[in-house]
Every structure is written in C-alpha cells, then in structure tokens.
N, C-alpha and C. Protein backbone atom coordinates (compact mmCIF):
# COMPACT_ATOMS: atom_id res chain seq x y z
N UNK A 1 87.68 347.90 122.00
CA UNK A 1 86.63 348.54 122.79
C UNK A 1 87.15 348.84 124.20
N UNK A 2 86.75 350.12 124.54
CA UNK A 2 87.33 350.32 125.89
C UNK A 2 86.05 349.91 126.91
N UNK A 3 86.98 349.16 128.41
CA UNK A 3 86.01 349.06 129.11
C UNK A 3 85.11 349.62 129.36
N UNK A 4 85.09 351.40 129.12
CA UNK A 4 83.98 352.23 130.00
C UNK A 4 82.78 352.23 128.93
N UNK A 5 82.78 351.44 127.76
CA UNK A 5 82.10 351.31 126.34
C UNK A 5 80.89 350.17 126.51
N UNK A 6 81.64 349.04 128.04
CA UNK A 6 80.55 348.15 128.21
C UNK A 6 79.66 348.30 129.05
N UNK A 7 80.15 349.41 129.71
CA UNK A 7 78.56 349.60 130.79
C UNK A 7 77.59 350.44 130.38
N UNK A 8 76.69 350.04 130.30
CA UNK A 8 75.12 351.08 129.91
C UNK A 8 74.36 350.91 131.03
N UNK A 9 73.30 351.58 130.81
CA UNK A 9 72.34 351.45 131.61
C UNK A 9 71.85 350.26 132.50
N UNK A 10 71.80 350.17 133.67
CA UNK A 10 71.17 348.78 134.11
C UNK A 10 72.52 347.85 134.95
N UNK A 11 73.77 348.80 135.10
CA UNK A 11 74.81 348.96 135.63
C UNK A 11 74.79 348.38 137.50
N UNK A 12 73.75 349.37 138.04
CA UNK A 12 73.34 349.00 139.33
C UNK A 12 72.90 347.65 139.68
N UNK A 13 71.96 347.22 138.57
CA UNK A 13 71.39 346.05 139.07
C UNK A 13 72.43 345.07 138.94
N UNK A 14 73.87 345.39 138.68
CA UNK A 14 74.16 343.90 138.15
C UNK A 14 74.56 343.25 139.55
N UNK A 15 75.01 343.50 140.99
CA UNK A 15 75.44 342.97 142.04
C UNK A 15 74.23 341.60 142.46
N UNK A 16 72.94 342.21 141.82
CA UNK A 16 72.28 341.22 142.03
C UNK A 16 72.65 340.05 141.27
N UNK A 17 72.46 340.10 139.65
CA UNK A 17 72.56 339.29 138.95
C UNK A 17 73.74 338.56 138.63
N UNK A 18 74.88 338.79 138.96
CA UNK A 18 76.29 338.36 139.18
C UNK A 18 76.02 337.09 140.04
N UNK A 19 74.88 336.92 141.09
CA UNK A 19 74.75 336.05 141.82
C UNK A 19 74.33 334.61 141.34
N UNK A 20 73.55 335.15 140.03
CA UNK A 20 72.30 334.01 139.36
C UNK A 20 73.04 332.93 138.67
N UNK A 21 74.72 333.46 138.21
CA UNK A 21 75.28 332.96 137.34
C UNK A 21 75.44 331.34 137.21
N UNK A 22 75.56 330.25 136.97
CA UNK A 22 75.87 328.98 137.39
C UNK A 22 77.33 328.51 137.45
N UNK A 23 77.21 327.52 138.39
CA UNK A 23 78.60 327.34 138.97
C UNK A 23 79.91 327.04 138.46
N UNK A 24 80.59 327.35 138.80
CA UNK A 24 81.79 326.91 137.89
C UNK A 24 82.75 326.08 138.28
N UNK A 25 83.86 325.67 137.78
CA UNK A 25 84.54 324.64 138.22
C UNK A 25 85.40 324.84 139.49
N UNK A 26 85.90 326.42 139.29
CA UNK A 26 86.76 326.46 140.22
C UNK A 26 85.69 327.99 141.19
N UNK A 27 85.55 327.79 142.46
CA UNK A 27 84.63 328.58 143.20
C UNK A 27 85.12 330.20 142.45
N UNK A 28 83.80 331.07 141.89
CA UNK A 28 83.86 332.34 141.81
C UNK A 28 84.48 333.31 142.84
N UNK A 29 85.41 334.13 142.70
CA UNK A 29 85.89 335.41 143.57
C UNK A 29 85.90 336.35 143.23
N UNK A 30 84.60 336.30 141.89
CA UNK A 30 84.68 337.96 141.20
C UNK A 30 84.16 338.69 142.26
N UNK A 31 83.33 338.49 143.40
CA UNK A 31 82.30 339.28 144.21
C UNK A 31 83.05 339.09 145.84
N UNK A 32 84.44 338.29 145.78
CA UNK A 32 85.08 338.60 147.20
C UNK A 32 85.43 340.24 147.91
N UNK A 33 85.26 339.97 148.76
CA UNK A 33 85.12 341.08 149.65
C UNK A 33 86.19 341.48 149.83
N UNK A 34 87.23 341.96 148.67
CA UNK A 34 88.24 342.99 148.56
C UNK A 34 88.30 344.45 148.76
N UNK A 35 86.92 345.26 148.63
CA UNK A 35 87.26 346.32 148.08
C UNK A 35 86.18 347.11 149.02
N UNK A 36 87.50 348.23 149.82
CA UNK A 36 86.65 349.18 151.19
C UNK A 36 85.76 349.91 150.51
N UNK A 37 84.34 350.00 151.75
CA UNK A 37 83.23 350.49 151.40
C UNK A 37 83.19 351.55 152.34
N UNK A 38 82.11 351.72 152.71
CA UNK A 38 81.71 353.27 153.79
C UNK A 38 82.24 352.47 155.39
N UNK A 39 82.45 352.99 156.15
CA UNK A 39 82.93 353.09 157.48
C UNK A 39 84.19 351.72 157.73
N UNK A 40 84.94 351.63 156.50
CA UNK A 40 85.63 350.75 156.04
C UNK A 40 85.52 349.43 155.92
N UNK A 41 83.66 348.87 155.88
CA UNK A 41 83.93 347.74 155.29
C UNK A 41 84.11 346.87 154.21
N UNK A 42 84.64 346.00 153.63
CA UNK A 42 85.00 345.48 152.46
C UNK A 42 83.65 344.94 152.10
N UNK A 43 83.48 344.75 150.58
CA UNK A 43 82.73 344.13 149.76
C UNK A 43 83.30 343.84 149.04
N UNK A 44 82.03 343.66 147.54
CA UNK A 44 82.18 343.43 146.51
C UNK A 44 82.53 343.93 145.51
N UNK A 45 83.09 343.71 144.29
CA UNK A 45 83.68 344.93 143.74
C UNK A 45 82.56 345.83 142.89
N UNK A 46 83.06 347.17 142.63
CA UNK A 46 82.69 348.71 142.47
C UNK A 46 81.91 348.17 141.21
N UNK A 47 82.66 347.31 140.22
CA UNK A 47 81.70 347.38 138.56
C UNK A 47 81.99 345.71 138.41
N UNK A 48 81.24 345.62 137.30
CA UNK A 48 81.92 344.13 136.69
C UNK A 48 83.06 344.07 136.18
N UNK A 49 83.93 343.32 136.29
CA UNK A 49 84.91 342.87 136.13
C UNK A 49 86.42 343.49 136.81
N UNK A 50 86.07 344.16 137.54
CA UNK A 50 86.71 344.77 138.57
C UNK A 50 87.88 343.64 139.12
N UNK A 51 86.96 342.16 139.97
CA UNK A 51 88.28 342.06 140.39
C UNK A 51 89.36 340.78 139.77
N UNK A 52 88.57 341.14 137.77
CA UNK A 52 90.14 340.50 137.36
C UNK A 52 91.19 341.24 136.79
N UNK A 53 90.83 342.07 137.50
CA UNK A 53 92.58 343.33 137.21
C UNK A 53 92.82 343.16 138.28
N UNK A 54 92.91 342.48 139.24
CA UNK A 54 93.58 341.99 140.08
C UNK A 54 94.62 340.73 139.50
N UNK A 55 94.38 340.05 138.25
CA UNK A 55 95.00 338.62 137.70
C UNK A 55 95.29 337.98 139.10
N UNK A 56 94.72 337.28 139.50
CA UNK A 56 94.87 336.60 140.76
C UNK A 56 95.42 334.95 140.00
N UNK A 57 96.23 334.55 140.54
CA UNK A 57 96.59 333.17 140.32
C UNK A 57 95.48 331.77 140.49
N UNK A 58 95.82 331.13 140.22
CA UNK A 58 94.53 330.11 140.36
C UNK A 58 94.90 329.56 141.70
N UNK A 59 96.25 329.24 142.31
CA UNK A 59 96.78 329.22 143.09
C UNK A 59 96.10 330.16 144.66
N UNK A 60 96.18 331.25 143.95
CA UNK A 60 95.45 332.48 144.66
C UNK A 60 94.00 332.03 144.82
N UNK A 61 93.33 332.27 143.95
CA UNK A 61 92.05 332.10 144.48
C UNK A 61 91.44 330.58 144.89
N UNK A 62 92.15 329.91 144.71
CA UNK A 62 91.84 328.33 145.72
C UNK A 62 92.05 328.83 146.89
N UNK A 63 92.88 329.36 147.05
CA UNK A 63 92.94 330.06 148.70
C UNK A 63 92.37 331.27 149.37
N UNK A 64 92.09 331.98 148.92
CA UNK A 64 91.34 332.80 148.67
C UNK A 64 89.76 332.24 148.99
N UNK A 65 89.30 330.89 148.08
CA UNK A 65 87.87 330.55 148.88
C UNK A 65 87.93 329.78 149.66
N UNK A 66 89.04 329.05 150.19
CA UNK A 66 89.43 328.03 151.24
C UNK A 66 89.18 329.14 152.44
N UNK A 67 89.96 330.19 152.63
CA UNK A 67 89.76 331.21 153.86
C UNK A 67 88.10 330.95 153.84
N UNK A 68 87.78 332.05 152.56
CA UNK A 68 86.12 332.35 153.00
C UNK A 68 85.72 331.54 153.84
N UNK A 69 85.66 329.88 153.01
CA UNK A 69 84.76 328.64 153.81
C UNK A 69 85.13 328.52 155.50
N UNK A 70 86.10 328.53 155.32
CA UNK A 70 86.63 328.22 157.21
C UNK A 70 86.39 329.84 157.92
N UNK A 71 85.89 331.09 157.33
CA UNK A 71 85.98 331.95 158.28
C UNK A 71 84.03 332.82 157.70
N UNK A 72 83.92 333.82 156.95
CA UNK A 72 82.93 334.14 157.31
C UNK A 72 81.76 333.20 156.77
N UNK A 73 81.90 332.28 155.99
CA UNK A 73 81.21 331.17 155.01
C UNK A 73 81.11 329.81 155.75
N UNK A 74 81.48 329.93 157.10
CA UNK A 74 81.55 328.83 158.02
C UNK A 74 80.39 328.01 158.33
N UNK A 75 79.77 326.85 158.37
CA UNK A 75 78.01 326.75 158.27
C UNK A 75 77.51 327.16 159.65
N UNK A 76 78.74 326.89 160.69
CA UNK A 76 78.33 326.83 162.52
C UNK A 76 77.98 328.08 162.64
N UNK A 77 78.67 328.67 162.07
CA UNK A 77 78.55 330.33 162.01
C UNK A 77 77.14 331.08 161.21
N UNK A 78 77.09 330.32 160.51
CA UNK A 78 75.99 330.82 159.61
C UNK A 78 74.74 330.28 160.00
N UNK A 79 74.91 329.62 160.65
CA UNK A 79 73.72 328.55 161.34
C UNK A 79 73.40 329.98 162.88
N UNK A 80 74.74 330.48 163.34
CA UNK A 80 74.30 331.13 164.52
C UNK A 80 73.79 332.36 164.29
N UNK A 81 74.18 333.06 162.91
CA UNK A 81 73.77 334.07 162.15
C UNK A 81 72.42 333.80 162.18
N UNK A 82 71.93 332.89 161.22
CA UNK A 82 70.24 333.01 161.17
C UNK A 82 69.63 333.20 162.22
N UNK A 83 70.05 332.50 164.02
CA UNK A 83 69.70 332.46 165.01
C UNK A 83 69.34 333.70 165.62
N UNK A 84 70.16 334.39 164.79
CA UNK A 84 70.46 335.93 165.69
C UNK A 84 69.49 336.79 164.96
N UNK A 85 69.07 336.75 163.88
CA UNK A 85 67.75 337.23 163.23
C UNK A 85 66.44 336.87 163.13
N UNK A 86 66.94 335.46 162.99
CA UNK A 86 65.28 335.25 163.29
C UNK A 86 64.49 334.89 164.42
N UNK A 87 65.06 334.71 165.83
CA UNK A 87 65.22 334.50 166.69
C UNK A 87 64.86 336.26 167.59
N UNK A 88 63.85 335.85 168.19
CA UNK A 88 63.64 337.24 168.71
C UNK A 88 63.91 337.68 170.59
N UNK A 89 63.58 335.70 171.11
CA UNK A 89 63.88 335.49 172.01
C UNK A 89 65.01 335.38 172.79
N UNK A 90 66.28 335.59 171.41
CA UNK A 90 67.44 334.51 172.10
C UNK A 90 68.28 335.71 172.90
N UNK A 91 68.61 335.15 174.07
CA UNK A 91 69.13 336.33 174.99
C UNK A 91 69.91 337.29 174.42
N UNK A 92 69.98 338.29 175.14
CA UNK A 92 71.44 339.56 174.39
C UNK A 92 72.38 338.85 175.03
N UNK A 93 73.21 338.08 175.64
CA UNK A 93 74.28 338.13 175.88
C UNK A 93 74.94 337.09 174.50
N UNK A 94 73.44 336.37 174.51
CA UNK A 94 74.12 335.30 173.18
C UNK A 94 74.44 335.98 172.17
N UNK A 95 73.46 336.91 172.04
CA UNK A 95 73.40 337.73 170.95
C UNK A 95 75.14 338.33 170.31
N UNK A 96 75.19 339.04 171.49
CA UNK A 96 76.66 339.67 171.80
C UNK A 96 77.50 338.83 171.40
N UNK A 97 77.42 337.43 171.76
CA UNK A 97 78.93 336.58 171.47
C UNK A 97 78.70 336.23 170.10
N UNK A 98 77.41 335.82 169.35
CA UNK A 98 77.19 335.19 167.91
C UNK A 98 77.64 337.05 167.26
N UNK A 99 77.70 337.99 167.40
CA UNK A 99 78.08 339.17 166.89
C UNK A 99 79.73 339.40 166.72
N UNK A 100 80.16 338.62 168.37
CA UNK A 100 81.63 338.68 168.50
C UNK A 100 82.62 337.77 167.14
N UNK A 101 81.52 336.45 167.55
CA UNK A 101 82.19 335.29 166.48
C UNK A 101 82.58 335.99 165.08
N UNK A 102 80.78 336.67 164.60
CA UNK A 102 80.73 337.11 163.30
C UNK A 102 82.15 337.97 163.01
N UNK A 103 82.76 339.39 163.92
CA UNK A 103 83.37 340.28 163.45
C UNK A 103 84.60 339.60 163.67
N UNK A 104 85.13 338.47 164.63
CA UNK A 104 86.40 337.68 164.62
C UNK A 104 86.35 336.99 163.50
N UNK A 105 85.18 336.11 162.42
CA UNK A 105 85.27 335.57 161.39
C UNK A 105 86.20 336.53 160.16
N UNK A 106 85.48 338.19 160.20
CA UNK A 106 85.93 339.15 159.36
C UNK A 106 87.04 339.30 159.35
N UNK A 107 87.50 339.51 160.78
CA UNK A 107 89.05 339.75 161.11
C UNK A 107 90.03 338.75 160.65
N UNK A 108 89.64 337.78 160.47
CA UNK A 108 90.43 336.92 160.50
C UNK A 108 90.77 336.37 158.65
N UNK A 109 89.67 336.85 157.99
CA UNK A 109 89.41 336.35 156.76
C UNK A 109 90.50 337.54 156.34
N UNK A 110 90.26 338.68 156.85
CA UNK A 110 91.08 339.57 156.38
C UNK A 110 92.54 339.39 157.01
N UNK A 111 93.23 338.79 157.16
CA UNK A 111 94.41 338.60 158.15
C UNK A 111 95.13 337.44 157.10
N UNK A 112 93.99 337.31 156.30
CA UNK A 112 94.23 335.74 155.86
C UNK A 112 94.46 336.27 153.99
N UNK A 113 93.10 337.05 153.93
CA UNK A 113 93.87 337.96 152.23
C UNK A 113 94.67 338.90 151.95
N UNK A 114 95.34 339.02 153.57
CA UNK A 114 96.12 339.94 153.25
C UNK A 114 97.42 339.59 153.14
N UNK A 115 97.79 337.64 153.77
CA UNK A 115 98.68 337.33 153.33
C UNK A 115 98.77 336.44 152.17
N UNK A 116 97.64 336.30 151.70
CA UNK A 116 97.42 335.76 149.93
C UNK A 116 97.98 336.62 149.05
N UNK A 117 97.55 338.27 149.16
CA UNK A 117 97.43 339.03 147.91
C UNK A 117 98.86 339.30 147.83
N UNK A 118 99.20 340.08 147.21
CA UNK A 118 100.83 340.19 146.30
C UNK A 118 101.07 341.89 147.04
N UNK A 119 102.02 342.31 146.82
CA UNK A 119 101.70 344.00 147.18
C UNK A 119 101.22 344.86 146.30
N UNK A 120 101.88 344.48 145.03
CA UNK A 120 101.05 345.34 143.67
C UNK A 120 99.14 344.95 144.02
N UNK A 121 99.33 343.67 144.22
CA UNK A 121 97.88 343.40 144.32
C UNK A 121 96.99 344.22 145.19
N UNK A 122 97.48 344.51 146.38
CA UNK A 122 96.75 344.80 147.81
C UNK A 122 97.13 346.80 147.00
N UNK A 123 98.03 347.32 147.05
CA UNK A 123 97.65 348.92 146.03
C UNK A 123 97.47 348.68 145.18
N UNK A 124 96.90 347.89 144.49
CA UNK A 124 96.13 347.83 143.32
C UNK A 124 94.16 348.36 144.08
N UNK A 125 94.39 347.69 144.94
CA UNK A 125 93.02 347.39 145.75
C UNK A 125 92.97 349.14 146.35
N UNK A 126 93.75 349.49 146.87
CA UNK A 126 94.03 350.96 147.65
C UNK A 126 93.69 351.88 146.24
N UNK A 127 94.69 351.90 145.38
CA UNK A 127 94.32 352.53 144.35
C UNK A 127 92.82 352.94 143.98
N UNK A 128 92.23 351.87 143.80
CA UNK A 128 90.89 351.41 142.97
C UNK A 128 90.11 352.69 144.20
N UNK A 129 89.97 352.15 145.17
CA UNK A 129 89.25 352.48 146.30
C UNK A 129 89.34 354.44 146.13
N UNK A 130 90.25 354.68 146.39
CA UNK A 130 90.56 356.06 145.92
C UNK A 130 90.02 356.59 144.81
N UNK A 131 89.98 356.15 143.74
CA UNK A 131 89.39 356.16 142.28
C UNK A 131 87.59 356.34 142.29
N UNK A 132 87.37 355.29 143.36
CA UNK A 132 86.20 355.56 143.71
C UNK A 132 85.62 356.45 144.21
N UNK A 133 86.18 356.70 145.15
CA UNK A 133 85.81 358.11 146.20
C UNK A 133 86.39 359.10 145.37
N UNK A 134 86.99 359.29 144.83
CA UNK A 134 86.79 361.14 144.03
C UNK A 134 86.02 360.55 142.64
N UNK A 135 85.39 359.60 142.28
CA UNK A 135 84.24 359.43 141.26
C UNK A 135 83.35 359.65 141.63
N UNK A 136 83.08 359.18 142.89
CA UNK A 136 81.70 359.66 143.55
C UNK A 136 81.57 360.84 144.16
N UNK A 137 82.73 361.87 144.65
CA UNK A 137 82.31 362.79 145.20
C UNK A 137 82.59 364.25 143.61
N UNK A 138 82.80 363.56 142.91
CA UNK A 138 82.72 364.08 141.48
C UNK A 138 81.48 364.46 140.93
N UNK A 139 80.78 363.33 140.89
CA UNK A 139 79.28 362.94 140.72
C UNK A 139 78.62 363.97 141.45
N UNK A 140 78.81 363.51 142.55
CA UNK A 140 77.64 364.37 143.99
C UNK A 140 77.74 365.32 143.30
N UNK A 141 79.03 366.31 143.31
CA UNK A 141 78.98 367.90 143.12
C UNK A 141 78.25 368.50 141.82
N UNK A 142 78.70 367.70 140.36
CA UNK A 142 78.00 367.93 139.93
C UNK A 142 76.17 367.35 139.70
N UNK A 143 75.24 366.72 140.39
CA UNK A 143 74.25 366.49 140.32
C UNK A 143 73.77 367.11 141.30
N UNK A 144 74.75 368.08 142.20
CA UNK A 144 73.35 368.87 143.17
C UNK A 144 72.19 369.23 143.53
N UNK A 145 71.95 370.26 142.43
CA UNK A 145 70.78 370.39 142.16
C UNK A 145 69.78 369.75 141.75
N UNK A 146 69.66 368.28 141.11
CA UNK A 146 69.17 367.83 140.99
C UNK A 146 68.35 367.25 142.47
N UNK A 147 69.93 366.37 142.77
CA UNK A 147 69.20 365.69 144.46
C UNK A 147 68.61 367.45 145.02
N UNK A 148 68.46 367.95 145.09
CA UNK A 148 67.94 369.28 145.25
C UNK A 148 66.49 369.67 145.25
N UNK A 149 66.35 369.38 143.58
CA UNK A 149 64.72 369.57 143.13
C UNK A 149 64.36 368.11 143.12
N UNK A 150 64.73 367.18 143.48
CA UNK A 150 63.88 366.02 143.96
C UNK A 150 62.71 365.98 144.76
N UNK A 151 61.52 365.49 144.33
CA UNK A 151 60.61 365.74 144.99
C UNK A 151 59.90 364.45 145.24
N UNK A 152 59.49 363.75 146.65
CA UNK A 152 59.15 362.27 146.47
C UNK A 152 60.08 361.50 146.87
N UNK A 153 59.27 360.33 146.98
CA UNK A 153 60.65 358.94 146.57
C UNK A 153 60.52 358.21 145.39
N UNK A 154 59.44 359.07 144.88
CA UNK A 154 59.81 358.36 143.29
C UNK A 154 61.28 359.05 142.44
N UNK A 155 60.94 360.48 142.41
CA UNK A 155 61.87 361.23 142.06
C UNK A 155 62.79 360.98 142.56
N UNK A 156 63.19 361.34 144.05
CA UNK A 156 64.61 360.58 144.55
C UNK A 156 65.07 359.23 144.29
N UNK A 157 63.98 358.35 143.45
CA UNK A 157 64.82 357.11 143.73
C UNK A 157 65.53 357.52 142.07
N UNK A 158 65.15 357.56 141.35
CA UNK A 158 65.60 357.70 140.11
C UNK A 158 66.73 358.35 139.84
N UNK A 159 67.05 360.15 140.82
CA UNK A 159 67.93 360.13 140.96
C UNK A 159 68.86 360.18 141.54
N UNK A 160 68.93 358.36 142.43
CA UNK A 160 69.77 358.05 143.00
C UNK A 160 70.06 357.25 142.27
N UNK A 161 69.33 357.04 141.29
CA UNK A 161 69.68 355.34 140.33
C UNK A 161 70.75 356.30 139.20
N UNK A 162 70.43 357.47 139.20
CA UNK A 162 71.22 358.31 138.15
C UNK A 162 72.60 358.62 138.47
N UNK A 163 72.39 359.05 139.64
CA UNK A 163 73.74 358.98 140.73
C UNK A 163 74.69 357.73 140.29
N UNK A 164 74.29 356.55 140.85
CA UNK A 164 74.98 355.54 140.62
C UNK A 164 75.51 354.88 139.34
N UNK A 165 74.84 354.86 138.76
CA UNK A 165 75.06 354.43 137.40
C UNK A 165 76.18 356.21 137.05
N UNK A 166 76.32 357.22 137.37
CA UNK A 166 77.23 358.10 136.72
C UNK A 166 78.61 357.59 137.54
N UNK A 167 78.28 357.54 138.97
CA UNK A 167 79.64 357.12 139.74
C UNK A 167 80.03 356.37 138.82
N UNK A 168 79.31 354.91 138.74
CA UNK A 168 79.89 353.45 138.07
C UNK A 168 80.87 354.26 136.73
N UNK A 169 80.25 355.09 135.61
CA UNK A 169 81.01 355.07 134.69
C UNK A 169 81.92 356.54 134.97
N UNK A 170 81.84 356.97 135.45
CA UNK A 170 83.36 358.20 136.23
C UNK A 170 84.58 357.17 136.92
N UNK A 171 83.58 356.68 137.49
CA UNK A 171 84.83 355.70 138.10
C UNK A 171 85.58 354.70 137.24
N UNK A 172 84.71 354.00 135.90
CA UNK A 172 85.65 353.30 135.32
C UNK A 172 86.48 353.92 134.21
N UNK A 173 86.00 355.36 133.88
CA UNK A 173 87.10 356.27 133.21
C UNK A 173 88.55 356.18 133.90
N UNK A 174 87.97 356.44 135.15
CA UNK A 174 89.31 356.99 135.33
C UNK A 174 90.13 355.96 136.23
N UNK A 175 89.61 354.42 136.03
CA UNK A 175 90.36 353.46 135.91
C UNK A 175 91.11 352.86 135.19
N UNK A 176 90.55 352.76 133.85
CA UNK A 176 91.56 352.97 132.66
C UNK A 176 92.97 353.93 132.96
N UNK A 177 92.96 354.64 133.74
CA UNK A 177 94.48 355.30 133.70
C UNK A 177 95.34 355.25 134.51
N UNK A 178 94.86 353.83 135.29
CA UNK A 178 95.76 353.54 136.65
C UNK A 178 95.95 352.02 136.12
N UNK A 179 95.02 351.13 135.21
CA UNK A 179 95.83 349.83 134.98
C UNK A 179 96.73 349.66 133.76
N UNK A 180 97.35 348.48 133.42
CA UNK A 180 98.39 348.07 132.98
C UNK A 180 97.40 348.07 131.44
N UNK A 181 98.11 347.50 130.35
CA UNK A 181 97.28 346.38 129.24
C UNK A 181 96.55 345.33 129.50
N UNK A 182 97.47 344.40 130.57
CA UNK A 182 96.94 343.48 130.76
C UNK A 182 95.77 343.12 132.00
N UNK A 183 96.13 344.35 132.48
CA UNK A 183 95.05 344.64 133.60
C UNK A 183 93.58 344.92 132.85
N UNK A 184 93.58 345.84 132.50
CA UNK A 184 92.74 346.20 131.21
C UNK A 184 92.03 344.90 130.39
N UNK A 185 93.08 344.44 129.55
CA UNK A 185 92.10 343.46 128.87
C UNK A 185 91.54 342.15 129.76
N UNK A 186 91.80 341.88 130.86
CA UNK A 186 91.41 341.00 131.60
C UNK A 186 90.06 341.63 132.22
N UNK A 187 90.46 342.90 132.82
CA UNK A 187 88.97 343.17 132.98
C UNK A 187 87.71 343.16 131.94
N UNK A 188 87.97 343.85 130.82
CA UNK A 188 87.11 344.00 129.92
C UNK A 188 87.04 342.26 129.34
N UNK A 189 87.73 341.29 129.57
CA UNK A 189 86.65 340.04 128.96
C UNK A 189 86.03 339.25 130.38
N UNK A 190 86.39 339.78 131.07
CA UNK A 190 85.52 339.31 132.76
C UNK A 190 84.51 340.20 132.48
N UNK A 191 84.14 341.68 132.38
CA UNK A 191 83.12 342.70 132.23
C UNK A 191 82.35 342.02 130.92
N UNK A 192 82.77 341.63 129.96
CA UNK A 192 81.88 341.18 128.79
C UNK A 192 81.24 339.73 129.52
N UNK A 193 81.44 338.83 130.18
CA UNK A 193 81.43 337.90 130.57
C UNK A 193 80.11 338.15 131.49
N UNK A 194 80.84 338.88 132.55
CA UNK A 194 79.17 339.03 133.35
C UNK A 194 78.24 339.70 132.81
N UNK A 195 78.57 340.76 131.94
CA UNK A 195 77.33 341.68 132.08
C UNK A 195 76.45 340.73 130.70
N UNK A 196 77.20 339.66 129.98
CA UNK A 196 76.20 338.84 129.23
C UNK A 196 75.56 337.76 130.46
N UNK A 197 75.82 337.51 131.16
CA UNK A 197 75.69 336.44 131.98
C UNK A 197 74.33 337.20 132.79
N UNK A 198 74.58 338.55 132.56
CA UNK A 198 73.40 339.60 133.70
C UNK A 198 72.20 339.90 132.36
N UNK A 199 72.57 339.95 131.24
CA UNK A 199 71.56 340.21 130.39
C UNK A 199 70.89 338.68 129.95
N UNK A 200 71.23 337.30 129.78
CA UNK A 200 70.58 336.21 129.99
C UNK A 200 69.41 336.14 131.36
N UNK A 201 70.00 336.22 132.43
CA UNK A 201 69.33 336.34 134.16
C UNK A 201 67.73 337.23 133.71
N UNK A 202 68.21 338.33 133.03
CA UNK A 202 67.55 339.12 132.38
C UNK A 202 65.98 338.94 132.07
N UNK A 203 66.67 338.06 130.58
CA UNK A 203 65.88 338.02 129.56
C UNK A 203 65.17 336.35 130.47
N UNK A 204 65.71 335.83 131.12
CA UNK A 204 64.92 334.63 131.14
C UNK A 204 63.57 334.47 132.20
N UNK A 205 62.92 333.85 132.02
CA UNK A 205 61.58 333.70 132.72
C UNK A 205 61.56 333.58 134.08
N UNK A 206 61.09 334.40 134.64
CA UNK A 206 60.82 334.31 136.08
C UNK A 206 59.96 333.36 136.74
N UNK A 207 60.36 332.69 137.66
CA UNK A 207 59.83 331.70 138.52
C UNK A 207 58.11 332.57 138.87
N UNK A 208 57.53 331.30 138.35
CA UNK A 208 56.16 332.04 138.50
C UNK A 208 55.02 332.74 137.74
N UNK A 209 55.90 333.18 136.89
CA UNK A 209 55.29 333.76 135.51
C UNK A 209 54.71 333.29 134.87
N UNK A 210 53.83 333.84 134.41
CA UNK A 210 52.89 332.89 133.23
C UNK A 210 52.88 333.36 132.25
C-alpha cells in the first residue's frame, strides 16, 4: 500500500488528535517542531507520519526531547508564558522581556537540532518543505474558482477544509518521489499507527456525554 492510500478524509483534524495519544516509553517527536511554516516558523509535521522518514536514532531523539525540556518546554518559562496572557495588568516592559526569553528559548532549541540532525537529515527537512509549497500553491491554482464562488463562512469554511485535505494528499504524492524504501516504509507504519490511534480518539466517548 502506498502511503498516499492512507489518508482519507478527516486528514486535517489529525494535528489535534495526534495529541490524545497515550504516553510512551520513550518521549514522542512525531509532532517536533522540524518543519518551516509561513514567515519561517517551524512546527509540526505537514501529514502523519512525516517525521519518521526522518529515521531518527533513539540516540537522536533522547536528545532531541532533552533540548525541548531545557529550552521552549521549560516550566519557568511556561509559567511566564501563562503570565503574559492571562495577565492583563502585567507591565509592557515585562511583557517585552517574557517575549524576549520566549524567542531566545526558540533560538536556541534550534541551534541545538541543528546540531543533533545528520545533513541528509536537515535536506531531508528542506526538501519536504519545498514539496510542500508547490503542493499547496498547486492546489490554490487549481481550486480558484471555487474560493471564488464561496459564499459565507459556511461555504468558505468547507472550502478551506477542501483546500487542505487536497494540499495534504498532493503533497504526499509527490513525496513518495523524493524518499528512499526505507524512508517510505517507515513512514507508512508511523502513518498507519497514528491515523489508527486518531480513529480510536475518534470513536471514543467524549467527556461529558451521555
């Protein structure tokens, strides 16, 4: 089965549900903040199973969440974060420095995976990113008209949900032709992995429900 065979519908929602999963032995880095987004900041990765075609060492990703914890996952930090939102009173100058901390945490996390990752690893990451952006500006061109005759935000939301979910599978076409075998089959049993892990989250009872 080829990877682009496991995503269907319901594709978008999974960033949420990737979250619900229960813990595992060794800290998760499927959702580390490898992979450039709009005005170049990093997130999470583009689809499921994205970032085990990276094959990261176990080696690797012990370190890999050791950074996180000591830099943007810090509690002092995260403690000054909440401060800065929920906090309506707290001066701007504090403001300014709990902002400074935050983007020196980033800087630094990144300073720190960039001497973890391998070089195949780190253009592996460049690659992907590229792959993305002409999937999505693939998409746009052809759904024009649609975002076009959108009328509403009901209509627009739908097709923006249409949008996305086409990026997601343009983009994993034409990922298949930039990884290895083994890149490949690692993704596709990480992709089978979550997106069962997202259809359990799913199917199970919501807090509250009767």
């Amino acid at each position: 089965m080829k990877i682009s065979q496991l995503f269907g519908i319901g594709i978008v929602a999974f960033s949420f549900f990737v979250n619900q999963v229960p813990a595992q032995k060794r800290p998760d880095v499927s959702e580390f903040p490898f992979w450039p987004g709009k005005g170049g900041v990093v997130g999470g990765q583009y689809v499921p199973g994205l970032t085990a075609a990276l094959l990261l060492t176990d080696e690797q990703q012990d370190k890999l969440n050791e950074a996180r914890q000591e830099t943007i996952y810090d509690p002092a930090l995260n403690e000054q974060t909440r401060r800065l939102k929920g906090d309506p009173n707290l001066p701007e100058a504090e403001r300014d420095a709990i902002r400074k901390r935050a983007e020196d945490a980033r800087e630094a996390l990144k300073a720190r995976v960039n001497s973890i990752l391998m070089v195949e690893q780190k253009e592996f990451i460049a690659k992907a990113a590229t792959e993305r952006d002409a999937a999505a500006a693939t998409v746009r061109e052809r759904m024009q008209d649609k975002f076009a005759a959108a009328k509403g935000k009901g209509e627009s939301a739908l097709v923006q949900r249409e949008y996305q979910e086409a990026v997601a599978a343009e983009f994993v076409r034409r990922l298949e032709a930039i990884m290895t075998p083994v890149q490949q089959a690692a993704m596709r049993r990480r992709a089978e992995l979550e997106l069962e892990r997202k259809r359990q989250a799913e199917a199970a009872p919501k807090k509250g429900a009767k």
